[in-house]
Protein backbone atom coordinates (compact mmCIF):
# COMPACT_ATOMS: atom_id res chain seq x y z
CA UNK A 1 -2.69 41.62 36.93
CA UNK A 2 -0.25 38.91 35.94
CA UNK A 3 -1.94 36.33 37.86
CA UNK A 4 -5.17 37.11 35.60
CA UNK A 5 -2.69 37.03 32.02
CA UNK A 6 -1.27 33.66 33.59
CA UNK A 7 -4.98 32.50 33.68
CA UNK A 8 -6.14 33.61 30.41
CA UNK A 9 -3.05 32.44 28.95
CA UNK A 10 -3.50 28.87 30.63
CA UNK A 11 -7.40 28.72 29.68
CA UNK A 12 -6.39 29.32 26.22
CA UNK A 13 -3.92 26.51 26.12
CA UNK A 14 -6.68 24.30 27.02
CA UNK A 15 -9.76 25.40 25.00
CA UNK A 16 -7.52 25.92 21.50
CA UNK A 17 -6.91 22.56 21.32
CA UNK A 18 -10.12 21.39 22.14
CA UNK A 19 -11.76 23.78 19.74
CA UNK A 20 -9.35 22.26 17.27
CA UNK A 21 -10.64 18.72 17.76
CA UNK A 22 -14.41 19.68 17.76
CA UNK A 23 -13.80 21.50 14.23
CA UNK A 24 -12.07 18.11 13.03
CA UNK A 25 -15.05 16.00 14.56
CA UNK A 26 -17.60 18.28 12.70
CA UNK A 27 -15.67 18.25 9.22
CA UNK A 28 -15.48 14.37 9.13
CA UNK A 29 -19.01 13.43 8.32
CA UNK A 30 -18.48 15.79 5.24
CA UNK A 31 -15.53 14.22 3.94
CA UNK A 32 -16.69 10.81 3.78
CA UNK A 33 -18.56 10.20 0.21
CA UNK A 34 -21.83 8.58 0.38
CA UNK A 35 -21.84 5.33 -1.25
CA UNK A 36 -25.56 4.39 -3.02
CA UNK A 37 -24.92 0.67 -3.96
CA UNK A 38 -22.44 -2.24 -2.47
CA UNK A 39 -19.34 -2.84 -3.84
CA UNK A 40 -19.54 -6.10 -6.17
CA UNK A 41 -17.24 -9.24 -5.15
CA UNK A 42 -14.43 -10.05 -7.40
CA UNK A 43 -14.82 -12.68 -9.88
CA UNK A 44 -12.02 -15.38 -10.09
CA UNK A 45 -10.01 -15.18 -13.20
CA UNK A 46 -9.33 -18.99 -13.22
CA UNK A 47 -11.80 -22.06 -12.22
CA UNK A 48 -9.93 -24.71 -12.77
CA UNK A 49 -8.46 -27.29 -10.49
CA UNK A 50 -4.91 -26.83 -8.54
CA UNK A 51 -2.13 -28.51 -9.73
CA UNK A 52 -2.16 -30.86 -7.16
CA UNK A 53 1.27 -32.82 -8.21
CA UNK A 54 2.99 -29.16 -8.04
CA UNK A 55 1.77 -28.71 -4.28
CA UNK A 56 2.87 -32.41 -3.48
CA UNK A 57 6.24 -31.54 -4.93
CA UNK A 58 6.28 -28.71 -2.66
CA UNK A 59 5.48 -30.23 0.22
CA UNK A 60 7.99 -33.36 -0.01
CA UNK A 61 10.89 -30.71 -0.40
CA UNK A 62 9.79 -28.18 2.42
CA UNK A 63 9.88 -31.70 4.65
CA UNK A 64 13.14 -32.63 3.15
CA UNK A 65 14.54 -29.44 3.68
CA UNK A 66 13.30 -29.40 7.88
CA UNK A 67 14.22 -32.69 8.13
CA UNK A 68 17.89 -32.24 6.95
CA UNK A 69 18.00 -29.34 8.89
CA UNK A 70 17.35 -30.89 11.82
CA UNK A 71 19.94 -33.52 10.96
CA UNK A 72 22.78 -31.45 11.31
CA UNK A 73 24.89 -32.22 13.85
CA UNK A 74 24.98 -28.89 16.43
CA UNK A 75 28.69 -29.37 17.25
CA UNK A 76 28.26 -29.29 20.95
CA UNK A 77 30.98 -30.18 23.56
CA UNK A 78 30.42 -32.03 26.68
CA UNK A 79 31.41 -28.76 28.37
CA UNK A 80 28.58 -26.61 27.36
């Protein structure tokens, strides 16, 4: 008789969570809105053109900066 409860028991841990799943599976189609039209693309806020003296300016200092970075001695020995 406790072989059959050990059974039952074991074929319950198997179909609950299965039956669990299947109820999720079935519920998702309902919880997604329906959507009639596309969404529209964003419209840019500004037209104009980049500062392109700014992004120059950038640039030379990000190379200025890697370059004297990699200008620093590493303070190495002959030993290492």
């Amino acid at each position: 008789m406790s072989q059959m409860n050990h059974r039952t028991a074991r074929l319950r841990r198997l179909v609950a969570p299965m039956v669990l799943a299947l109820a999720c599976l079935a519920a998702l189609p309902a919880a997604v809105p329906a959507q009639d039209a596309r969404p529209k693309a964003p419209v840019p806020s500004k037209t104009g053109q980049p500062p392109k003296v700014m992004n120059m300016i950038t640039l030379v200092v990000i190379l200025g900066i890697g370059l004297g970075v990699q200008a620093i001695p590493s303070k190495r020995g002959h030993q290492d």
